[in-house]
Each structure stands twice: as structure tokens, then as C-alpha cells.
C-alpha atoms as a PDB file:
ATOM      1  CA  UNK A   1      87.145  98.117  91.993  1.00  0.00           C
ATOM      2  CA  UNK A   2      84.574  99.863  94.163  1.00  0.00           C
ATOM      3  CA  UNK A   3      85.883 102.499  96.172  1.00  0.00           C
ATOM      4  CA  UNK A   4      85.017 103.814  99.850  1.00  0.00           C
ATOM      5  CA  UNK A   5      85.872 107.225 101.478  1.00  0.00           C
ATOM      6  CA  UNK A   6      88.501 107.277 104.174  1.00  0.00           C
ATOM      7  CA  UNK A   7      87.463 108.468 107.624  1.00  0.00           C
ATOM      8  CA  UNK A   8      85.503 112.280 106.824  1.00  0.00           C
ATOM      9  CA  UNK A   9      87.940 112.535 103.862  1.00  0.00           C
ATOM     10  CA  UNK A  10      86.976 113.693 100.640  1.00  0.00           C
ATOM     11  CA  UNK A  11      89.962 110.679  99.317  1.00  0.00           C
ATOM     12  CA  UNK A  12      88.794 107.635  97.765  1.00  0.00           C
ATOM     13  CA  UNK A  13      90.505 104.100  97.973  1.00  0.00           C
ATOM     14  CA  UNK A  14      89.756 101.110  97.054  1.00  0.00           C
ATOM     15  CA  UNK A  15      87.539  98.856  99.408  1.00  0.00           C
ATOM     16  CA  UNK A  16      90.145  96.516  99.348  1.00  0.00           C
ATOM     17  CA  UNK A  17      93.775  97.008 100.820  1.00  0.00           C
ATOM     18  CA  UNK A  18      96.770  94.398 100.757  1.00  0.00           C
ATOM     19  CA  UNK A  19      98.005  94.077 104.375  1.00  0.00           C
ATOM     20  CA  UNK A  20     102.354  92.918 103.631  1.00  0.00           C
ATOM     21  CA  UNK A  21     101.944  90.894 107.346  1.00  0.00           C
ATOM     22  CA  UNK A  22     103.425  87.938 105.571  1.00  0.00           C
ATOM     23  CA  UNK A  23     105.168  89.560 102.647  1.00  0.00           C
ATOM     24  CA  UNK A  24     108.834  88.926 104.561  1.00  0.00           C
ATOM     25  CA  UNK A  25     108.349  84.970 103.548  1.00  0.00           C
ATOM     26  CA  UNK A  26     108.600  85.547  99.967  1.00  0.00           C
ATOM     27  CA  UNK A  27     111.660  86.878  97.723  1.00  0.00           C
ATOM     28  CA  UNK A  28     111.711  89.947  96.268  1.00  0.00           C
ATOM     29  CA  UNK A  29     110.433  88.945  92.806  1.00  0.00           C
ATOM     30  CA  UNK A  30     107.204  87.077  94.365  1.00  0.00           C
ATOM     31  CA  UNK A  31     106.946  90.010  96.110  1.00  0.00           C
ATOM     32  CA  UNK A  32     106.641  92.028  93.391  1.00  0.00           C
ATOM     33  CA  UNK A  33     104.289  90.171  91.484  1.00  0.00           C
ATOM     34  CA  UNK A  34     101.999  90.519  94.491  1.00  0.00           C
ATOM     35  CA  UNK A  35     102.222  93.960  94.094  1.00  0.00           C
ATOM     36  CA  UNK A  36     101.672  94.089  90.312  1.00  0.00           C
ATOM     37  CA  UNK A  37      98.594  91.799  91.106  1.00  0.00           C
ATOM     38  CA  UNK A  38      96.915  93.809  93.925  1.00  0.00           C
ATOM     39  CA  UNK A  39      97.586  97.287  91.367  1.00  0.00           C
ATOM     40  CA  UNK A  40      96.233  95.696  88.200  1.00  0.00           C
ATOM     41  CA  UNK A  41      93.186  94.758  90.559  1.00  0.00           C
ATOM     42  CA  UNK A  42      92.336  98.270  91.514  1.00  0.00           C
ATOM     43  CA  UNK A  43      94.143  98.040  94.849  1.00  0.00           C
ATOM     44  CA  UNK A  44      95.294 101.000  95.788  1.00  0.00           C
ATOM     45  CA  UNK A  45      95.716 100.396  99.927  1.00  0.00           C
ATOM     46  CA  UNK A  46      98.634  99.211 101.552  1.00  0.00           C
ATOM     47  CA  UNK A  47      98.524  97.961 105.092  1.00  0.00           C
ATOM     48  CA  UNK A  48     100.971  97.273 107.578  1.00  0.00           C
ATOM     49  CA  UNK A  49     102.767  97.256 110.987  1.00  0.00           C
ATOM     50  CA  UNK A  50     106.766  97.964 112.342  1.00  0.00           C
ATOM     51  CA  UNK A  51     106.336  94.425 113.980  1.00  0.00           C
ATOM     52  CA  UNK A  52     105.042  92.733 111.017  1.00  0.00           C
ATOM     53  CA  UNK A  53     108.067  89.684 110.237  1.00  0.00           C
ATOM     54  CA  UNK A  54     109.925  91.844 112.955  1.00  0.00           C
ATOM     55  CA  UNK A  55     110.464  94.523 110.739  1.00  0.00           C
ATOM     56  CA  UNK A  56     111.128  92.680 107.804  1.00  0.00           C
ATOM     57  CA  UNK A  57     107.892  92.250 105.554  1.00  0.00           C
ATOM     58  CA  UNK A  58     108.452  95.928 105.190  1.00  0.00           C
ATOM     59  CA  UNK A  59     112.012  95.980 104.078  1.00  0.00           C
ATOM     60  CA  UNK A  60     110.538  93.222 101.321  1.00  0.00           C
ATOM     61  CA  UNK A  61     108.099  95.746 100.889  1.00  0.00           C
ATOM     62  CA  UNK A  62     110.613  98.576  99.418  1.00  0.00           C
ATOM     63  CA  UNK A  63     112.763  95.845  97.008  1.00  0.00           C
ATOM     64  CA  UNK A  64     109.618  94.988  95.991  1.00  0.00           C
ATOM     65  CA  UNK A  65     108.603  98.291  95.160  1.00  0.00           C
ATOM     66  CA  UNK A  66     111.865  98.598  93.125  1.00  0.00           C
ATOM     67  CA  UNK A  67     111.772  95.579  91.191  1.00  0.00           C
ATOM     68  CA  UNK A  68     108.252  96.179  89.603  1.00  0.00           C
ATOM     69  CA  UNK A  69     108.881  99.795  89.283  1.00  0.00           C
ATOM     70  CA  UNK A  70     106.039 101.102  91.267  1.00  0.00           C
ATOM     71  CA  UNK A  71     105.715 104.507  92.300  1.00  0.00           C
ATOM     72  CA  UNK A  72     105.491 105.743  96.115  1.00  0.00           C
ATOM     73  CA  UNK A  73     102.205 107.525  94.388  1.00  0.00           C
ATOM     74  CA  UNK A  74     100.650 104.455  93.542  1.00  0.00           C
ATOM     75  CA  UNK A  75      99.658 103.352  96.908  1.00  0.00           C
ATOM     76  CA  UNK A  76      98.055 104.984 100.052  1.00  0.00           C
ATOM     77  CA  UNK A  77     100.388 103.480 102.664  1.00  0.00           C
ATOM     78  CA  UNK A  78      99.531 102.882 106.009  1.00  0.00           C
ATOM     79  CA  UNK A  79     101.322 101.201 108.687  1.00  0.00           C
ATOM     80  CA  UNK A  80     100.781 101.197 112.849  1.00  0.00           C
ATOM     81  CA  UNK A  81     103.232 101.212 115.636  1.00  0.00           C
ATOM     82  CA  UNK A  82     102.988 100.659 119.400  1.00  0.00           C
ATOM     83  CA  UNK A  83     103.317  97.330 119.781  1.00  0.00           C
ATOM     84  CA  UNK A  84     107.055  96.116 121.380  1.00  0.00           C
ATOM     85  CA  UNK A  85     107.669  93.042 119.786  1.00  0.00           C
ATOM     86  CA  UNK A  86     107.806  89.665 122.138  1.00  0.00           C
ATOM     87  CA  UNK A  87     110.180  87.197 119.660  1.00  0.00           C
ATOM     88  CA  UNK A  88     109.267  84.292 122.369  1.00  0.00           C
ATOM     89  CA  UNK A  89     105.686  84.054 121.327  1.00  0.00           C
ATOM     90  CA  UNK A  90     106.130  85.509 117.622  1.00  0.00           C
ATOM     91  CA  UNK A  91     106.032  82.357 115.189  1.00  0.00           C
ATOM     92  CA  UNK A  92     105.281  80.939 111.309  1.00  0.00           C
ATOM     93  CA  UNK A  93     104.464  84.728 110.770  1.00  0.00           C
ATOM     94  CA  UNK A  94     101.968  85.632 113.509  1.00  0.00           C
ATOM     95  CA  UNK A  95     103.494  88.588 115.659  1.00  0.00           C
ATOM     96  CA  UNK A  96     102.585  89.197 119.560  1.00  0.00           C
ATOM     97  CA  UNK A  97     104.189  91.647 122.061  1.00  0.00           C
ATOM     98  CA  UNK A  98     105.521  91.759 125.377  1.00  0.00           C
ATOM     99  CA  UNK A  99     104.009  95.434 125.697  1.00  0.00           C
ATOM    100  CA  UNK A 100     102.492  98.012 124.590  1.00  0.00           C
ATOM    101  CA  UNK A 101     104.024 101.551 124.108  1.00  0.00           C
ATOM    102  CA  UNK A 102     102.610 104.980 123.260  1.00  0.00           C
ATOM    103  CA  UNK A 103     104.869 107.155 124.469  1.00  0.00           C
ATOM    104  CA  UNK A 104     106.260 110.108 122.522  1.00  0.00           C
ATOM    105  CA  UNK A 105     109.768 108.634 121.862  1.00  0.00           C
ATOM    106  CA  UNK A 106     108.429 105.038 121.344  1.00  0.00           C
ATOM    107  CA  UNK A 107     105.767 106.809 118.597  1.00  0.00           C
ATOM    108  CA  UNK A 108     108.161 109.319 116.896  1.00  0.00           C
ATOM    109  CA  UNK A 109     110.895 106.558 116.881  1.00  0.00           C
ATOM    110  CA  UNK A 110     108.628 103.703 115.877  1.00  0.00           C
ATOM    111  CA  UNK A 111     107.968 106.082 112.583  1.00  0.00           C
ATOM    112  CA  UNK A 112     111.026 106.858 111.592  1.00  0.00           C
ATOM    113  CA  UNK A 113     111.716 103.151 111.168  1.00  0.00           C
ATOM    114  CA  UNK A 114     108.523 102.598 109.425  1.00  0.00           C
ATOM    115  CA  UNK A 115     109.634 105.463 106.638  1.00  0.00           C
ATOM    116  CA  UNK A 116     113.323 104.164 106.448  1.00  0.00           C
ATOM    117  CA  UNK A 117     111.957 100.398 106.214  1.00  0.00           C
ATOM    118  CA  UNK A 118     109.320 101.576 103.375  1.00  0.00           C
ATOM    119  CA  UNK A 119     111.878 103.605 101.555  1.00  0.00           C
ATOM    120  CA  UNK A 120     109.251 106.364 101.731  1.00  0.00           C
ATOM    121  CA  UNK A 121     109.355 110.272 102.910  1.00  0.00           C
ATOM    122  CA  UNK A 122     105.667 109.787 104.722  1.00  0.00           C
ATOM    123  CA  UNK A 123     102.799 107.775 106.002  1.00  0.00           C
ATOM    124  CA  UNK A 124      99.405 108.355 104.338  1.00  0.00           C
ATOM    125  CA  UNK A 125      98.153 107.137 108.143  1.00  0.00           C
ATOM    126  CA  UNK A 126      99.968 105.585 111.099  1.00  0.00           C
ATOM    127  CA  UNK A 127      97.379 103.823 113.616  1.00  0.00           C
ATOM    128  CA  UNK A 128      97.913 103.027 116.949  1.00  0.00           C
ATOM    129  CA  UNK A 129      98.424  99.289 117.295  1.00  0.00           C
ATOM    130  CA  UNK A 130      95.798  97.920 120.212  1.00  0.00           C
ATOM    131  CA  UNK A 131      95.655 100.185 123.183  1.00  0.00           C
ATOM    132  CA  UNK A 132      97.944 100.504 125.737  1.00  0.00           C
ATOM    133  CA  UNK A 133      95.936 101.437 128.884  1.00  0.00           C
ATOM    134  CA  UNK A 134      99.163 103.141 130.412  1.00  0.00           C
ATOM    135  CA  UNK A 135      99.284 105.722 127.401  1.00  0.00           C
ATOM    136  CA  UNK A 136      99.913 109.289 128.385  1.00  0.00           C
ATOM    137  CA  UNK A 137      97.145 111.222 126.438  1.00  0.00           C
ATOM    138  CA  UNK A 138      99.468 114.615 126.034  1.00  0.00           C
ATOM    139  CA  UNK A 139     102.616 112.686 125.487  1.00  0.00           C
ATOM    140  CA  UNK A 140     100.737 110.901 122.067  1.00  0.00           C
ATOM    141  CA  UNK A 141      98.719 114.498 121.629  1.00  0.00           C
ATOM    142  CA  UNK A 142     102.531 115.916 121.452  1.00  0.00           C
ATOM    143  CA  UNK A 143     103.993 112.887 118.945  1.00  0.00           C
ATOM    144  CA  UNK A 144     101.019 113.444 116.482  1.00  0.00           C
ATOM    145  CA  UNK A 145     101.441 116.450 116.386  1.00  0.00           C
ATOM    146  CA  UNK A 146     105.425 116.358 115.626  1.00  0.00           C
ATOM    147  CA  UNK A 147     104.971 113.819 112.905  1.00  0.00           C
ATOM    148  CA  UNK A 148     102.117 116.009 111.081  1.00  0.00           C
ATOM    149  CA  UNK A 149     103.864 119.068 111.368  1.00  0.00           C
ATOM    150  CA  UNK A 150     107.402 117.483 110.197  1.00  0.00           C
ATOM    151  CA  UNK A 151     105.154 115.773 106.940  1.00  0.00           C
ATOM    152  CA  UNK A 152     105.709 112.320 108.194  1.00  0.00           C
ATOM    153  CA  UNK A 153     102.082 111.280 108.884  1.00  0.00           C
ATOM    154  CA  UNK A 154      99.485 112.784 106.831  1.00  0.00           C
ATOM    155  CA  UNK A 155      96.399 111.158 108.556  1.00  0.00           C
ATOM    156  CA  UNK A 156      95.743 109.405 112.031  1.00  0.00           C
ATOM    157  CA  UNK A 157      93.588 106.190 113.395  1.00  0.00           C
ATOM    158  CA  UNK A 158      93.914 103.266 115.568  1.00  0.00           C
ATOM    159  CA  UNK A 159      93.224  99.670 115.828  1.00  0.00           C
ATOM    160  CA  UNK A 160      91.138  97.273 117.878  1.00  0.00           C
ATOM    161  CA  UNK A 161      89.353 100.680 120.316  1.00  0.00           C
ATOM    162  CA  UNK A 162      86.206 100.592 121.840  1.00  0.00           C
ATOM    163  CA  UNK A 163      84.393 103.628 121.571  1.00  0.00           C
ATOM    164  CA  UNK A 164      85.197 105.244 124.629  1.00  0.00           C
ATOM    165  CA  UNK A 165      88.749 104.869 123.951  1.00  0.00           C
ATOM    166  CA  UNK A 166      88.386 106.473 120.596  1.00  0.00           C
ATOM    167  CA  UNK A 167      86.799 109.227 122.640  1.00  0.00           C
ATOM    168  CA  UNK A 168      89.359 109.696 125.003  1.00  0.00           C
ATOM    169  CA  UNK A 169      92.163 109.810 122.778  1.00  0.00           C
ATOM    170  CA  UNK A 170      90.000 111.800 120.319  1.00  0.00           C
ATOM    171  CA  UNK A 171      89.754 114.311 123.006  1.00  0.00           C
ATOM    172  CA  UNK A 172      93.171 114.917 123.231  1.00  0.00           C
ATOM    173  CA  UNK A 173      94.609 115.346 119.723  1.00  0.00           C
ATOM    174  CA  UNK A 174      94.114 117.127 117.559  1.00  0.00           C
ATOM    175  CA  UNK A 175      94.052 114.895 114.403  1.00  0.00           C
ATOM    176  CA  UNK A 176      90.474 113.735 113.613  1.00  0.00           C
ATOM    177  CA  UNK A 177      91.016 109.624 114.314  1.00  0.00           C
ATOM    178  CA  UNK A 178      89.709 108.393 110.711  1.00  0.00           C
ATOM    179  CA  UNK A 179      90.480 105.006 111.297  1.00  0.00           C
ATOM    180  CA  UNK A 180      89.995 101.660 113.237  1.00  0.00           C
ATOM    181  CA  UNK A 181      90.994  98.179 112.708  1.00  0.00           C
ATOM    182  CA  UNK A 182      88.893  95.665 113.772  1.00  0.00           C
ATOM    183  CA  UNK A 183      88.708  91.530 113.235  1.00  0.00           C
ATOM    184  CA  UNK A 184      85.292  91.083 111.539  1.00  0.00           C
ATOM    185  CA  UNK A 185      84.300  88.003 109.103  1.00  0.00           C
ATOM    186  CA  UNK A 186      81.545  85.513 108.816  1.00  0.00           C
ATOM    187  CA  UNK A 187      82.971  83.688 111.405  1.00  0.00           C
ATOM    188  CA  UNK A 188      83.947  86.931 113.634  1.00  0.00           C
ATOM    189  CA  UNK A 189      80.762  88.505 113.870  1.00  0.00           C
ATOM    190  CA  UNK A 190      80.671  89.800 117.448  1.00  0.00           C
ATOM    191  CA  UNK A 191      80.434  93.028 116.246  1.00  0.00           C
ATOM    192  CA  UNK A 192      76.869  92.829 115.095  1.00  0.00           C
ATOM    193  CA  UNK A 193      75.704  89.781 117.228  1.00  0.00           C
ATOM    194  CA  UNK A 194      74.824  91.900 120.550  1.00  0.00           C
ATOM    195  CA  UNK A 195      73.223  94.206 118.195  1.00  0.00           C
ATOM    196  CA  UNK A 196      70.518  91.478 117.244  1.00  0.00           C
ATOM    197  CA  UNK A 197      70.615  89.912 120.574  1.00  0.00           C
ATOM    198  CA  UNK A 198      69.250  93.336 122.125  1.00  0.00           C
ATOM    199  CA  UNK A 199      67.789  92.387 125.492  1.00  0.00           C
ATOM    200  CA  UNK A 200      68.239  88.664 125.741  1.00  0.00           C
ATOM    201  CA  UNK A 201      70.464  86.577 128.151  1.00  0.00           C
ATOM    202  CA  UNK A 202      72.269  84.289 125.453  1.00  0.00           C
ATOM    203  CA  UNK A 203      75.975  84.575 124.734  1.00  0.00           C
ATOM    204  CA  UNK A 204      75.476  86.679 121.772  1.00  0.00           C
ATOM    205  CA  UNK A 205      73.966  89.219 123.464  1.00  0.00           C
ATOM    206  CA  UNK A 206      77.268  90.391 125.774  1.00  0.00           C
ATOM    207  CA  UNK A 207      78.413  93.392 124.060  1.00  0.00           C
ATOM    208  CA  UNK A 208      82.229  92.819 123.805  1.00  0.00           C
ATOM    209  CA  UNK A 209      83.278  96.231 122.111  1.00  0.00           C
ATOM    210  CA  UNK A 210      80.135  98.948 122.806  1.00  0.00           C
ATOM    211  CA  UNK A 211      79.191  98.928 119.387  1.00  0.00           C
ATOM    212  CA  UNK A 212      82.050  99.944 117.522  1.00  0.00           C
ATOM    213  CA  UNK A 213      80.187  99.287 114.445  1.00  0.00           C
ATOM    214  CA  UNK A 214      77.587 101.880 114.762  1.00  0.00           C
ATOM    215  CA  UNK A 215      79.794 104.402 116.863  1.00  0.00           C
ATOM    216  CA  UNK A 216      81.911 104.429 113.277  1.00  0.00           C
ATOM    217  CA  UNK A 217      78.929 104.909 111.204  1.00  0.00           C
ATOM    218  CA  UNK A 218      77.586 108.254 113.877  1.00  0.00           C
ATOM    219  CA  UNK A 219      81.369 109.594 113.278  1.00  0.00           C
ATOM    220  CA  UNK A 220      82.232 108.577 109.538  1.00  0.00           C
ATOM    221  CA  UNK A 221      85.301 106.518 110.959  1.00  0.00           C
ATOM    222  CA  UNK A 222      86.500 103.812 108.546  1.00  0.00           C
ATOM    223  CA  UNK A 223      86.278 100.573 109.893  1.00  0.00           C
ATOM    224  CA  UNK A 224      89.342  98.096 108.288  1.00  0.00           C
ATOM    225  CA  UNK A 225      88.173  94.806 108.625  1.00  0.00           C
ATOM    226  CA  UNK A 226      91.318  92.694 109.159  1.00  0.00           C
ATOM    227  CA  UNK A 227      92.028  88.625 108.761  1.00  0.00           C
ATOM    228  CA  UNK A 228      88.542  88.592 107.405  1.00  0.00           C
ATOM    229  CA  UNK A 229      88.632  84.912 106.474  1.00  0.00           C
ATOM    230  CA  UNK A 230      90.229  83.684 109.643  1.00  0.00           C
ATOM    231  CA  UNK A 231      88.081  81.887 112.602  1.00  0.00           C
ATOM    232  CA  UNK A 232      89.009  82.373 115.768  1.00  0.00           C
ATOM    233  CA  UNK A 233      92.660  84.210 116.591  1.00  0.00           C
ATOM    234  CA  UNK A 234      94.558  82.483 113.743  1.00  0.00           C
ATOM    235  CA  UNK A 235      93.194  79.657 114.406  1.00  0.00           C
ATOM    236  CA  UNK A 236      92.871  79.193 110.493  1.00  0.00           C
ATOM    237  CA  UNK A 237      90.511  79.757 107.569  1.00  0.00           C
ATOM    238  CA  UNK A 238      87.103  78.896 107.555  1.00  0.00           C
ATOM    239  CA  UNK A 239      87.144  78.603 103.242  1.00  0.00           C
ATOM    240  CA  UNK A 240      86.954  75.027 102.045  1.00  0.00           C
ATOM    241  CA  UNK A 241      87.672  74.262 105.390  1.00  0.00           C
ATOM    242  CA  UNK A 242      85.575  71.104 106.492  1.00  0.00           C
ATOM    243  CA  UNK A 243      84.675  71.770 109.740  1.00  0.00           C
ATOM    244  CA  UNK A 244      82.413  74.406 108.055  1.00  0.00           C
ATOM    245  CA  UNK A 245      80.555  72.055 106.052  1.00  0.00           C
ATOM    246  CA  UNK A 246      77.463  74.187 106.016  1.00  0.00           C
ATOM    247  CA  UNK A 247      78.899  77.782 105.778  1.00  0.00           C
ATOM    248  CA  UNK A 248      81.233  76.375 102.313  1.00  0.00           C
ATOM    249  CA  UNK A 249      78.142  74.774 100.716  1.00  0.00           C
ATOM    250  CA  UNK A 250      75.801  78.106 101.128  1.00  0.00           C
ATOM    251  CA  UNK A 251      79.391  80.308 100.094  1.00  0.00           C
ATOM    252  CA  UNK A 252      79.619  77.719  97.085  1.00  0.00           C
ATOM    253  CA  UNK A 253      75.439  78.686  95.974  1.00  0.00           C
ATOM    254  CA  UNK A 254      76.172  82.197  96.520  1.00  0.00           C
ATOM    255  CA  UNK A 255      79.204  82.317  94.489  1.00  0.00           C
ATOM    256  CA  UNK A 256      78.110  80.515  91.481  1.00  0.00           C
ATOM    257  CA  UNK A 257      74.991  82.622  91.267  1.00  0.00           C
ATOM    258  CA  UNK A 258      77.360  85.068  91.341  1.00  0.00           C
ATOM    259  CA  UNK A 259      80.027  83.973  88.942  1.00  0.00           C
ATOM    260  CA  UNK A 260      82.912  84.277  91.922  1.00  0.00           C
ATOM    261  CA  UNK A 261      84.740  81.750  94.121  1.00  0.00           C
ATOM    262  CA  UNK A 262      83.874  81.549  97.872  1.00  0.00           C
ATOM    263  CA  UNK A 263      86.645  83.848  98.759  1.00  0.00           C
ATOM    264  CA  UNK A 264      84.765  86.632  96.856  1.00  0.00           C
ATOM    265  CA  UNK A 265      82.128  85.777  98.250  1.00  0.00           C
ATOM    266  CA  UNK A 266      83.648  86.033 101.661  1.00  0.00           C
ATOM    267  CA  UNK A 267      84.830  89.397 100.909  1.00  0.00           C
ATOM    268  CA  UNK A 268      81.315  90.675  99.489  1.00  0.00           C
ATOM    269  CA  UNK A 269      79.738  89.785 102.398  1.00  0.00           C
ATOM    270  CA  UNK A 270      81.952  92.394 104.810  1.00  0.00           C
ATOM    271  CA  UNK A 271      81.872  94.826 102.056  1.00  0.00           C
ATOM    272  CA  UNK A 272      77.395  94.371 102.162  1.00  0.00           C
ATOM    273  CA  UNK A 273      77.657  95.981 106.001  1.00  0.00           C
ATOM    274  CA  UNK A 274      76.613  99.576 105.268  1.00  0.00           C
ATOM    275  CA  UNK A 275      79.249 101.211 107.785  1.00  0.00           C
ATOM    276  CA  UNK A 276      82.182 102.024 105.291  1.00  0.00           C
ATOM    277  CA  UNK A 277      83.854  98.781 105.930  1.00  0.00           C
ATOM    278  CA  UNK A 278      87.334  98.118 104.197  1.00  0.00           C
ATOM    279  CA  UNK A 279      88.405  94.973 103.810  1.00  0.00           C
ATOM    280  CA  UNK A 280      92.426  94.403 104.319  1.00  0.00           C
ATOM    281  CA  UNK A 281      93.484  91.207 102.636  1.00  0.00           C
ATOM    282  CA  UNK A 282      97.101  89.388 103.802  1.00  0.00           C
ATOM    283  CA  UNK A 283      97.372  86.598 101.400  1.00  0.00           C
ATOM    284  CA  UNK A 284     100.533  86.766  99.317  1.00  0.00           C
ATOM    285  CA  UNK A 285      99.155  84.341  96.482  1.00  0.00           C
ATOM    286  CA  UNK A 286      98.443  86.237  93.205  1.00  0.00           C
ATOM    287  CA  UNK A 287      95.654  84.319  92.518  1.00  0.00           C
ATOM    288  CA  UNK A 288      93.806  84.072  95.804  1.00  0.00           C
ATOM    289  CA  UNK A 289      94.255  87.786  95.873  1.00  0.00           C
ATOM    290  CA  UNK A 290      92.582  88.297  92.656  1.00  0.00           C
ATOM    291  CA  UNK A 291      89.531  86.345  93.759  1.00  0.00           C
ATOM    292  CA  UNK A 292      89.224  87.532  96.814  1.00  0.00           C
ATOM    293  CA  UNK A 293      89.183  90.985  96.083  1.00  0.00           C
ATOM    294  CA  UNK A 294      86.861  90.607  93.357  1.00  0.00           C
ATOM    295  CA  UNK A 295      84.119  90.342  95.861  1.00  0.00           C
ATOM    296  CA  UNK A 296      84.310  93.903  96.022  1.00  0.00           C
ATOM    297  CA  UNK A 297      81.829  93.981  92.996  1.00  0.00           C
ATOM    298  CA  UNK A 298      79.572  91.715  94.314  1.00  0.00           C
ATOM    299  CA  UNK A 299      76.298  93.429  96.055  1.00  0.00           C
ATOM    300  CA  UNK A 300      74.806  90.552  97.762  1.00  0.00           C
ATOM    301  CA  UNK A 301      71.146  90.935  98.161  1.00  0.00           C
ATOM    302  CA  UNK A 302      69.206  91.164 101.685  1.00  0.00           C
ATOM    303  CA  UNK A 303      68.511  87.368 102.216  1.00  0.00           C
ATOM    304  CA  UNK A 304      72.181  86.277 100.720  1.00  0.00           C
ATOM    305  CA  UNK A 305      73.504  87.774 103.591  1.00  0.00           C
ATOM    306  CA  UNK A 306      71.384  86.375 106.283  1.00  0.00           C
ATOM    307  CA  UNK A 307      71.565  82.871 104.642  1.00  0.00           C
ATOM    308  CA  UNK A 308      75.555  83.248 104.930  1.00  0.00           C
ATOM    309  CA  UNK A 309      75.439  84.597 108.332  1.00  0.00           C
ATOM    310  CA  UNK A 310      73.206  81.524 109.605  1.00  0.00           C
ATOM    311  CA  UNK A 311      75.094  78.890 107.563  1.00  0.00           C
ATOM    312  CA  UNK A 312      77.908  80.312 109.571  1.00  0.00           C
ATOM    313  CA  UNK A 313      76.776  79.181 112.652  1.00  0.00           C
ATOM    314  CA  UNK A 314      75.345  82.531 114.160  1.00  0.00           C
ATOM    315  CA  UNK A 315      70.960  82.453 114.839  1.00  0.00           C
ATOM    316  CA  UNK A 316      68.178  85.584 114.918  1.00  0.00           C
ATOM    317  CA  UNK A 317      66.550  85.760 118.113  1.00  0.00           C
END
């Protein structure tokens, strides 16, 4: 399993993490066996969130832990908090919320459930779940702060920031922010789109996120790339889906030159961006896991990834 650094970090994961979003839908033996899987596969990254199956998928999480008789020092474990769960609008596993919430008691209390959820003593990293534009900058400067110095949180991040929110927050705390979470896929590719579309008046020129990519690659910020195989916002997987005739066929040639399936091949083509992407995976089938995250030792060449990229849809100026 090829391995990336984390944030300015001298530690090494694996490019691939196993985000337990969905893990509440399966018992505790399935469970397990998707752990098993993702360890035997050199996966060494768990992702997830307090909200994920309201709170459950990380209950699962622990009895899972305990029936295959893993260790807590077998996985980097990461989860994210901030998000106040809506239950009206939270369905078939997908999670929304009615607000969001960084203040200090929301973020020191949203912790403490995380650790006695996960049955563990700390967080390798707790991210801020999408910002919340009302967030008191000393009050989360204050909570980080508590939770480092108490050994509950060893590292810090956040998901879905622009760059000038990393930078505000950054200026405040006094953690280094290792971390973002960002949607990013062959058929999310908005990231890099304005980048190409530098000074033209098309649609892929608007710049919806002020170049997260390349403000992660100045600061050495991992970038974790999540529901990579997903089009739209859940709207559903774009592999062997056919209303991406084009973009499975040129996945298909790719992946029997390589020897892989088209989920590999899906993966390897995230992991080919050269700005320390990781690549969080949320299926709870064994075997989609395994060929998925063998794209991680894949190196597509130059042109593979262009072809994929146009098959997908997206053009060159």
C-alpha cells in the first residue's frame, strides 16, 4: 500500500483510509470483516464523524473492533465534530444538519462522545466538520487547546475550507491545521477545472473554492478526498453506471492495461494529483474495498489521466 505523509508530519499512512459513514447498517461480525479487510490491505486510516448513523456507525465501530481483535494501535483514527444533527433531512445513511456549532462546549463535548463511542482514550485528529461562519475564533483557539493538553486530540484539521478560512482559523490556534476534506473525483473535478480554465468566461472557469488544491500543496496540508466515486451530492456512483457510457469504457481500457477493475482505477486517478491527496473510501463491501484501494499502486501515466478526465465529461481550453 503506498503511503503519504500527514499534514507537515514526519507520520506515514496509508493513501487510503476507510471512512465507517455507513458502518451502523451492518452487524457487528460484517463489521468486522470490513475491518480485517481494510488492515490486511495496508489500510491503516480510519475516518469518521459524531453524526455519522447519528452516532451509531461509531458504536459499530468499537464491537467491531472487539470481535476481530484489533488493537486501538492499529489504526490512525480520525473523526470530526461540529455539525448538529437535523434527523428530518438525515435518510438511507446520508447525514445533514440543522446547524453548525463550534463553540467551546459544543467542541469539547462533541469529543468526549466521539472517544466514549470509539471505545478509545484519544483522537489521532478531530476536524472541524464544514464551517460555521458564526464560529468564535478564541472560543475554538481555547477547545483545541483543552483537548491537546488533556491527550484527547493529538492532531487538528478541518473539512470542506476555502483557503482564507484555513487562514483565519489558522491564525488563531495554535495547532498547525494538517488537514482538509474535500469532495474530489472524476466526476467532482471543480477543484482543478478553474485552474485550466485560467482567464476564460465558460463555467469551468468560476473558481468555487480559491484553489484549495494548490493552497494545500504551498502549506503541506493533506487534502482527504472524500465520496470519490460519487457524482453530484449523493446523487450516486458514476462506476458501471450507464449514464457514463464514455467515462466506464475509457476506466474499463485503463484498468485492463492495468490489471485492476474500474474502481482502482477510479482511485489511481485521485491518488495521480501530485498534492498529497488521500483518498477516504466508505464502502462497507469487502470486496469492493479491496479493489478499490488497490488503485493505490497504480501510477497512471500523463495521457491516462487526461483521457479519463475528458471521457468524464470535463474539456481543455
Amino acid at each position: 500500500m503506498k503511503t503519504i505523509k500527514i499534514g507537515n508530519t514526519n507520520f506515514e499512512a496509508s493513501a487510503i483510509a476507510l471512512g465507517i459513514m455507513r458502518m451502523d447498517q451492518l452487524s457487528d461480525q460484517d463489521a468486522a470483516k470490513v475491518l480485517t479487510t481494510a488492515k490486511d490491505a495496508g489500510i491503516t486510516y480510519i475516518d469518521s464523524a459524531d453524526i455519522y448513523g447519528s452516532g451509531a456507525s461509531e458504536k459499530k465501530f468499537a464491537a467491531a473492533m472487539k470481535v476481530a481483535g484489533l488493537n486501538r494501535e492499529d489504526f490512525y483514527i480520525q473523526s470530526k465534530g461540529g455539525i448538529v444533527l437535523d434527523p428530518a433531512r438525515s435518510h438511507d445513511g446520508l447525514v445533514f444538519g440543522k446547524r453548525y456549532d463550534f463553540s467551546k462546549e459544543h467542541i469539547l463535548s462533541a469529543v468526549d462522545g466521539i472517544l466514549e463511542r470509539l471505545h478509545v482514550d484519544y483522537l489521532d485528529s478531530f476536524l472541524l466538520h464544514r464551517p460555521d461562519p458564526l464560529m468564535d475564533l478564541d472560543e475554538v483557539a481555547e477547545a483545541f487547546d483543552e483537548l491537546q493538553t488533556a491527550g484527547k486530540v493529538r492532531h487538528f484539521g478541518v473539512s470542506n475550507f476555502n483557503p482564507q478560512q484555513v487562514e483565519m482559523l489558522q491564525s488563531a490556534v495554535n495547532q498547525r491545521l494538517m488537514i482538509n476534506q474535500l469532495q474530489f473525483g472524476l466526476m467532482h473535478t471543480g477543484a482543478i477545472d478553474a485552474g485550466m480554465h485560467v482567464n476564460m468566461q465558460d463555467d469551468d472557469s468560476i473558481n468555487h473554492d480559491g484553489g484549495m488544491l494548490e493552497y494545500s500543496r504551498r502549506k503541506n496540508m493533506t487534502v482527504q478526498a472524500w465520496s470519490p466515486f460519487q457524482y453530484g451530492m449523493f446523487a450516486g456512483v458514476f462506476v458501471d453506471n450507464p449514464k457514463f457510457p464514455e467515462l466506464n469504457k475509457a476506466m474499463q481500457t485503463v484498468a485492463d492495461k492495468h490489471g485492476v477493475t474500474k474502481n482502482a482505477i477510479a482511485t489511481a486517478w485521485i491518488l495521480r494529483h501530485p498534492a498529497n491527496i488521500q483518498v477516504i473510501l466508505g464502502t462497507m463491501n469487502p470486496q469492493h474495498l479491496v479493489e478499490s484501494a488497490a488503485g493505490a499502486d497504480v501510477e497512471l501515466s500523463k495521457q491516462e489521466w487526461y483521457d479519463l478526465y475528458l471521457a468524464a465529461g470535463h474539456i481543455l481550453p
